[in-house]
C-alpha atoms as a PDB file:
ATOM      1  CA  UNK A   1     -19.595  20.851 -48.185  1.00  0.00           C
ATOM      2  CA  UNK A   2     -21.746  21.733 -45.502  1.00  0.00           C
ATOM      3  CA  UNK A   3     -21.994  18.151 -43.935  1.00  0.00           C
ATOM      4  CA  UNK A   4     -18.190  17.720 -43.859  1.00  0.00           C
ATOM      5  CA  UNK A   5     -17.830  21.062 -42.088  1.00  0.00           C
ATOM      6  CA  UNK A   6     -20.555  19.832 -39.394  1.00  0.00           C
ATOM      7  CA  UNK A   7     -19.019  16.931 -38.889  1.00  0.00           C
ATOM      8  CA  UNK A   8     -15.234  18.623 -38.822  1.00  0.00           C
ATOM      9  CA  UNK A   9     -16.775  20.862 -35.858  1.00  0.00           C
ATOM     10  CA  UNK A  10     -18.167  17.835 -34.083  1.00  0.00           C
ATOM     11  CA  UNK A  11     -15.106  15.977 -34.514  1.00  0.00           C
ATOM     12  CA  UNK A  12     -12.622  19.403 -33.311  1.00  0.00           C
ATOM     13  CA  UNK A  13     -15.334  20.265 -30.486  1.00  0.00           C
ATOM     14  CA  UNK A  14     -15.162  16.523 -29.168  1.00  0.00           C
ATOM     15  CA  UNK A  15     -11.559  16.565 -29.060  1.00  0.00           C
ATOM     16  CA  UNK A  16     -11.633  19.490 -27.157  1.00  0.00           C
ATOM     17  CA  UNK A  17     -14.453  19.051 -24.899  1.00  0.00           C
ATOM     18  CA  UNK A  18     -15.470  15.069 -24.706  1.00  0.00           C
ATOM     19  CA  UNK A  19     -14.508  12.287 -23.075  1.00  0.00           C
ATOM     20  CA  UNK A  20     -10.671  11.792 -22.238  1.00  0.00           C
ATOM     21  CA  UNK A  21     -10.859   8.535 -22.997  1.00  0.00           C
ATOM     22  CA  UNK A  22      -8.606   7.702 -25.959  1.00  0.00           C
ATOM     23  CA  UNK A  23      -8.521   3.804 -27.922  1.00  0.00           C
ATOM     24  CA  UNK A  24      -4.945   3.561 -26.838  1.00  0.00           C
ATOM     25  CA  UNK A  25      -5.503   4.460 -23.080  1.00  0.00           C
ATOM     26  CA  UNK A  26      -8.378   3.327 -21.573  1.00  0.00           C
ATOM     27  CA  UNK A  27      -8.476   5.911 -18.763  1.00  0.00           C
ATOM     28  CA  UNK A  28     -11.551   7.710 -17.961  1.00  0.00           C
ATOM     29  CA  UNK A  29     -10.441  10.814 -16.187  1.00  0.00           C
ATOM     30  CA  UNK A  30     -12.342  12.078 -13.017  1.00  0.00           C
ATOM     31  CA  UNK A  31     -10.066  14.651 -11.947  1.00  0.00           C
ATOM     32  CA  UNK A  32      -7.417  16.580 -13.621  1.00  0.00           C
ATOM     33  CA  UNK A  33      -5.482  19.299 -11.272  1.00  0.00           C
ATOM     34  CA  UNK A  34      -4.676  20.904 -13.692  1.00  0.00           C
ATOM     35  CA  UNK A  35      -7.639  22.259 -14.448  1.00  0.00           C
ATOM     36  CA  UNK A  36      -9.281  25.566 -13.011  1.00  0.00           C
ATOM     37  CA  UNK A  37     -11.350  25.601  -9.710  1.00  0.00           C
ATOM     38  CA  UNK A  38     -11.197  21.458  -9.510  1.00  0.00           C
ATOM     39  CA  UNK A  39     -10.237  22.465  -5.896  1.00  0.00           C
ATOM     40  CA  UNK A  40     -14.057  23.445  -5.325  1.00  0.00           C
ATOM     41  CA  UNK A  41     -14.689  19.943  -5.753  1.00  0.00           C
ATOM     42  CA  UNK A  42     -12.616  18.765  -3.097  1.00  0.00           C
ATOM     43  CA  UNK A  43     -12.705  19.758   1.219  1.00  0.00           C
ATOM     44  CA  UNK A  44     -10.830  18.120   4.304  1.00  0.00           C
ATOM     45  CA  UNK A  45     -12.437  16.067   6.945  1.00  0.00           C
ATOM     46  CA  UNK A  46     -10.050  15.257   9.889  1.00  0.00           C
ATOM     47  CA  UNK A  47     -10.292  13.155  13.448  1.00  0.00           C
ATOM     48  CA  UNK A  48     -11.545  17.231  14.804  1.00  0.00           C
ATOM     49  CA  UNK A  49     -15.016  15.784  14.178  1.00  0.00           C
ATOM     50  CA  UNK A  50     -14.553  12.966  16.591  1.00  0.00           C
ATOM     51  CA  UNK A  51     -12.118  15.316  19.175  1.00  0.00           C
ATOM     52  CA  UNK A  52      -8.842  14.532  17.825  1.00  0.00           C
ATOM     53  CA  UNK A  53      -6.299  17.174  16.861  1.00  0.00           C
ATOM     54  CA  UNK A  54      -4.804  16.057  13.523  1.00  0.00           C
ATOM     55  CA  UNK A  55      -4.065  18.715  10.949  1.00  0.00           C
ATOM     56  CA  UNK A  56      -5.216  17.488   7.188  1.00  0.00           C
ATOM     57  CA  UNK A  57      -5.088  20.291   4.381  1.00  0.00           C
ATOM     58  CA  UNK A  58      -4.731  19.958   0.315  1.00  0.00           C
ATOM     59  CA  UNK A  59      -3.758  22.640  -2.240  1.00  0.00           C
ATOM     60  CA  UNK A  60      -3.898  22.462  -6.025  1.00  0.00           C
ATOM     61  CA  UNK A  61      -0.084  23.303  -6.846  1.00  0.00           C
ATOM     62  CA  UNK A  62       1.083  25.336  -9.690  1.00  0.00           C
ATOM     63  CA  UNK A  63       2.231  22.232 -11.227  1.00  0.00           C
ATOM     64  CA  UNK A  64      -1.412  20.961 -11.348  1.00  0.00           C
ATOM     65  CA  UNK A  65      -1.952  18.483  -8.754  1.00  0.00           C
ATOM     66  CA  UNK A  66      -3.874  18.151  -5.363  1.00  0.00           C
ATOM     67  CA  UNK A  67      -1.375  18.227  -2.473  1.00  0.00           C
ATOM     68  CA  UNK A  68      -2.861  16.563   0.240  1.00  0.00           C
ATOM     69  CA  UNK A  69      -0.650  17.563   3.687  1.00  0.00           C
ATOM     70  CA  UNK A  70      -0.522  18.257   7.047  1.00  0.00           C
ATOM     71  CA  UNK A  71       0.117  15.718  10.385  1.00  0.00           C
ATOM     72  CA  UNK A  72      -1.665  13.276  12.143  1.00  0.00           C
ATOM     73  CA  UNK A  73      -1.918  12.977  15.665  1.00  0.00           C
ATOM     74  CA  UNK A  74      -2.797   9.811  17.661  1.00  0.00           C
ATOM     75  CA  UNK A  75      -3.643  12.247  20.837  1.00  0.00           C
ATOM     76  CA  UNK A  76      -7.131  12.660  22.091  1.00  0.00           C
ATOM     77  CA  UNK A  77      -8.562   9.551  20.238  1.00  0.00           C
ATOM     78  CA  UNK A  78      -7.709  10.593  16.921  1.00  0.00           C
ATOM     79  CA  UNK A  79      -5.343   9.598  14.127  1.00  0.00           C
ATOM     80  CA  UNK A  80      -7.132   9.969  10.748  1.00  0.00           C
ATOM     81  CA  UNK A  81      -6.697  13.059   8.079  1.00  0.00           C
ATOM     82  CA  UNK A  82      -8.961  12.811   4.599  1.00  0.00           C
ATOM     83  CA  UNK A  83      -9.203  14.779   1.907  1.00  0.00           C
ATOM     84  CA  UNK A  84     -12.788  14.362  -0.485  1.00  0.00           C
ATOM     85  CA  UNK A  85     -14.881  14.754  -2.969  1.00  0.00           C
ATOM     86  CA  UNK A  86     -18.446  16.446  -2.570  1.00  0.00           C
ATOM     87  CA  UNK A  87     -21.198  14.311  -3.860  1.00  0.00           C
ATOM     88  CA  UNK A  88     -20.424  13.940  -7.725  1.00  0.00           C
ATOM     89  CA  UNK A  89     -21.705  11.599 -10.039  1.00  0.00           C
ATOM     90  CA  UNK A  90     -19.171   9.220 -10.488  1.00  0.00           C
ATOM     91  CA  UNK A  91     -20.424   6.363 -13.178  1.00  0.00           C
ATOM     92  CA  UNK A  92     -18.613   3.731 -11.531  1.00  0.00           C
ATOM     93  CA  UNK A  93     -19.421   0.242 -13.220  1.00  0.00           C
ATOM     94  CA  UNK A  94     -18.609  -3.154 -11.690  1.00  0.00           C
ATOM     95  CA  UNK A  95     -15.240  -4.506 -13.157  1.00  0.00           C
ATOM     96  CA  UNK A  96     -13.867  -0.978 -13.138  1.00  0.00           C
ATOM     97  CA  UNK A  97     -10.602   0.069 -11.578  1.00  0.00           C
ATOM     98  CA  UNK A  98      -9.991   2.988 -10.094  1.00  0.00           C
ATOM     99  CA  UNK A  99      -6.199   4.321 -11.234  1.00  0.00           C
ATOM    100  CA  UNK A 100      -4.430   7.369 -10.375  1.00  0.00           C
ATOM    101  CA  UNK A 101      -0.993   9.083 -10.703  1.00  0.00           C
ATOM    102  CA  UNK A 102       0.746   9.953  -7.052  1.00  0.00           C
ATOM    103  CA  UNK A 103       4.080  10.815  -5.305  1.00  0.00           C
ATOM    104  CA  UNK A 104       4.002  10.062  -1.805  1.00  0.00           C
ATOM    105  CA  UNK A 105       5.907  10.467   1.402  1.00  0.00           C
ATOM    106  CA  UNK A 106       6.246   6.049   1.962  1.00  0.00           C
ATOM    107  CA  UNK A 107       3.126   6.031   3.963  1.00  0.00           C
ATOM    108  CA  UNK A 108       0.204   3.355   3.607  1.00  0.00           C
ATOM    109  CA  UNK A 109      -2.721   5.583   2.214  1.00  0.00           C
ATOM    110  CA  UNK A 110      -6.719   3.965   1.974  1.00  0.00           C
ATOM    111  CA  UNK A 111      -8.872   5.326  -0.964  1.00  0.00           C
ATOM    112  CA  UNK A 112     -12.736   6.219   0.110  1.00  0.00           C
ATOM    113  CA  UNK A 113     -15.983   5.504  -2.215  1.00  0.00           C
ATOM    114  CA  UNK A 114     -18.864   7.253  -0.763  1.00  0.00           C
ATOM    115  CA  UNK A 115     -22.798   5.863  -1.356  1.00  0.00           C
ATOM    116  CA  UNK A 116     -25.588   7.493   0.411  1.00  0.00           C
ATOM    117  CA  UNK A 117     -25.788   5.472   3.375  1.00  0.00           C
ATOM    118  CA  UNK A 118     -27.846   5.756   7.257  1.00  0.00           C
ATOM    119  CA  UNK A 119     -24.544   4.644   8.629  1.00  0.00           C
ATOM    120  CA  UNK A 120     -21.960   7.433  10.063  1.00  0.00           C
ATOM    121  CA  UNK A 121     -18.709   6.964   9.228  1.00  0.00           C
ATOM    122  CA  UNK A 122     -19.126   4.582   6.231  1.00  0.00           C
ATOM    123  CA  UNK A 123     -17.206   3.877   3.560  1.00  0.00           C
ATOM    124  CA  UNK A 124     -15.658   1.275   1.052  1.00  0.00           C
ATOM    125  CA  UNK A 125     -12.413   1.223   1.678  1.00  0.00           C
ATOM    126  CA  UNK A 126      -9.618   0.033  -0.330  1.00  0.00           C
ATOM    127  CA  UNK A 127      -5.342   0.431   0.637  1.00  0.00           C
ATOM    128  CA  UNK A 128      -2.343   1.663  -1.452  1.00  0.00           C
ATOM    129  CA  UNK A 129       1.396   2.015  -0.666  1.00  0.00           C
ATOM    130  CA  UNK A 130       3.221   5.288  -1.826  1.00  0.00           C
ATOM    131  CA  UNK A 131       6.931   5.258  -2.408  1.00  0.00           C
ATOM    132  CA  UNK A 132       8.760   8.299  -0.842  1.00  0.00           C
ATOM    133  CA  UNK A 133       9.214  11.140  -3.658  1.00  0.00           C
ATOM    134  CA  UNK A 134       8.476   8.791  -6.313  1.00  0.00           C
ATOM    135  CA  UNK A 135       5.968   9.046  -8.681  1.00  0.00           C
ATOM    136  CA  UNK A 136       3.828   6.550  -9.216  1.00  0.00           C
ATOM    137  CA  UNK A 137       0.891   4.772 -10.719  1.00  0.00           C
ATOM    138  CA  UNK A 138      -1.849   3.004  -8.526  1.00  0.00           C
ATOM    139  CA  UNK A 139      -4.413   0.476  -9.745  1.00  0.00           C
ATOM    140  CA  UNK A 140      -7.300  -0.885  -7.303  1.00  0.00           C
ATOM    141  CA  UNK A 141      -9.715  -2.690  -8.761  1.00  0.00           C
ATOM    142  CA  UNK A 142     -13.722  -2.080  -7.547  1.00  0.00           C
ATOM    143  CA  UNK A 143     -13.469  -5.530  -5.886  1.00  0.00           C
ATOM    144  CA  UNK A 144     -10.460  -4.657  -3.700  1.00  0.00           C
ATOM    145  CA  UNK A 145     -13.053  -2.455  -1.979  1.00  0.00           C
ATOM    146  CA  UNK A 146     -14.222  -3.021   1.685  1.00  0.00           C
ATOM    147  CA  UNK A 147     -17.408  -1.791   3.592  1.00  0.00           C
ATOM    148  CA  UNK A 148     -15.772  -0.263   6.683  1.00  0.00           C
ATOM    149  CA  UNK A 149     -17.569   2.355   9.586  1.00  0.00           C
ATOM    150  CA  UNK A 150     -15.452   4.088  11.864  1.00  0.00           C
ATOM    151  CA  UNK A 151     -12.389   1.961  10.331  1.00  0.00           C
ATOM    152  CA  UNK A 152     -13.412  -1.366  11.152  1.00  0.00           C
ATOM    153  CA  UNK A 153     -14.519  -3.438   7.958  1.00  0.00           C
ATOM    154  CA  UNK A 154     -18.022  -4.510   7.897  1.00  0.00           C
ATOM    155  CA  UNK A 155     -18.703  -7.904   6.701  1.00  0.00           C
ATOM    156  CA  UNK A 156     -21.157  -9.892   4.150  1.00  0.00           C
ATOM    157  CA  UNK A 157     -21.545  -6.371   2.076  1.00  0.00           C
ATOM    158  CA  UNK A 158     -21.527  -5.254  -1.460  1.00  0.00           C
ATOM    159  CA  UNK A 159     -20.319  -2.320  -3.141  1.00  0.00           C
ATOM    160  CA  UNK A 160     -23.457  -1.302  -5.927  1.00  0.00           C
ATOM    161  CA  UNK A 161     -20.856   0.874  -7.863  1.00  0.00           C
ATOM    162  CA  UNK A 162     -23.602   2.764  -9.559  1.00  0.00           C
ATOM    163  CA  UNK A 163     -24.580   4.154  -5.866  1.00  0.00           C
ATOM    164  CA  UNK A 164     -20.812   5.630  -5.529  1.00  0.00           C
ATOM    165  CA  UNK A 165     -21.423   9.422  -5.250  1.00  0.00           C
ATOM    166  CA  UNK A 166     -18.022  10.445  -3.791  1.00  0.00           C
ATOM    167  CA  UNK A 167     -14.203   9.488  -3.179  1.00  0.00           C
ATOM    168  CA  UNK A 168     -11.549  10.219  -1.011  1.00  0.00           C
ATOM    169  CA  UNK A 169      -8.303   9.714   0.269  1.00  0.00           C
ATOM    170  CA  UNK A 170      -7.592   8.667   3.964  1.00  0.00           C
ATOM    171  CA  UNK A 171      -4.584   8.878   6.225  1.00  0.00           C
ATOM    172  CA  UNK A 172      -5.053   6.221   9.310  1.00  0.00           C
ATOM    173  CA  UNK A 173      -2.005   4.317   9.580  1.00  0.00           C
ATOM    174  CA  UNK A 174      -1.395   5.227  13.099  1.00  0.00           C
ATOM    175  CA  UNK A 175       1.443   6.744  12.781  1.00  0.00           C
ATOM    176  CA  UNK A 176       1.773   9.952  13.956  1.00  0.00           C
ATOM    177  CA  UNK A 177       3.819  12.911  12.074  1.00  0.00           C
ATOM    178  CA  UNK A 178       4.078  14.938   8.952  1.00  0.00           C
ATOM    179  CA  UNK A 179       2.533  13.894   6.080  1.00  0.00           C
ATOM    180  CA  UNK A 180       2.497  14.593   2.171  1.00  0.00           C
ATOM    181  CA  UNK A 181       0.610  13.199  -0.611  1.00  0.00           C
ATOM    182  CA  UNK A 182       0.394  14.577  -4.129  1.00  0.00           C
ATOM    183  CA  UNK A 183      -2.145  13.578  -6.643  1.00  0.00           C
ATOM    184  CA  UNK A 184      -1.401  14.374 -10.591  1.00  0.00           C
ATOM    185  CA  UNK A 185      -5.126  12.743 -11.792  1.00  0.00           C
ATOM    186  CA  UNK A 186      -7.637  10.176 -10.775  1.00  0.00           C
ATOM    187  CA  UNK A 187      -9.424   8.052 -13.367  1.00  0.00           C
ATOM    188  CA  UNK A 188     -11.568   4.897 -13.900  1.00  0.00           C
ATOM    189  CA  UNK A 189      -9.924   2.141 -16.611  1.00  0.00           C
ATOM    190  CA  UNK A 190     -12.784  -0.061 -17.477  1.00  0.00           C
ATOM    191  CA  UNK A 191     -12.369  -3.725 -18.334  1.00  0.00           C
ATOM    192  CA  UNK A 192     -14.935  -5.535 -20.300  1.00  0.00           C
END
């Protein structure tokens, strides 16, 4: 009697607390904005750091997802808005892809994975296309990723996904005006 209670607890206490990963969905979930103070894990870097004047901010709504807004301005050498993770452990493995749930404003967004690096302004950088108040689901595959700095893609480089410590979204599409992404969850599917 005792065992099956013990394992009855482990089994209740893993539903509620363990891995999101279920055998008919194999999404690993990073962030959930639904969740309470997820928006500690998350801050706004903007073209201000290079002299531009673009405008990049993110909320969690009351509906539970990261609303990434503001607009980007092309003036002063600028023209790129990002919302990111700080450094997290991510678990990244090499046929992984990285999935999320977004509704969009029809712009061309880039996702960001972070490694520690000597480099400034570094990043693997990988693109996705929103459709305007529509959501939808994204899938970019680790390999889709490219080692840029500053923008400009890097080449003869690979991406050691066990070195990923952060991710982000990026708004550089040189176009300059309002802007709106939501985010319902980001996750990792991994392939075999």
């Amino acid at each position: 009697m005792t065992v099956r209670i013990s394992i009855f607890s482990a089994i209740v206490c893993f539903s509620m607390f363990g891995s999101d990963l279920r055998a008919d969905e194999p999404i690993r979930y990073l962030y959930k904005f639904d969740q309470a103070d997820v928006g500690n894990d998350w801050k706004t870097v903007n073209d201000g750091v290079m002299g531009g004047i673009s405008d990049g901010r993110f909320k969690i709504t009351q509906e539970g997802a990261l609303d990434f807004f503001g607009s980007l301005s092309l003036e002063n050498n600028g023209g790129f808005a990002s919302v990111r993770t700080r450094k997290a452990k991510l678990d990244f493995q090499p046929r992984d892809i990285l999935v999320a749930r977004v509704r969009g404003d029809g712009r061309q967004y880039a996702w960001n994975l972070y490694v520690p690096s000597w480099r400034i302004a570094f990043a693997w950088r990988a693109f996705f296309n929103t459709k305007k108040d529509e959501w939808v689901e994204i899938r970019t595959p680790l390999a889709a990723f490219r080692a840029t700095s500053f923008g400009r893609e890097m080449k003869n480089r690979r991406l050691d996904p066990a070195k990923v410590n952060g991710l982000g979204i990026i708004l550089a599409d040189k176009q300059a005006g309002p802007f709106q992404l939501e985010v319902d969850w980001i996750g990792i599917e991994r392939t075999e």
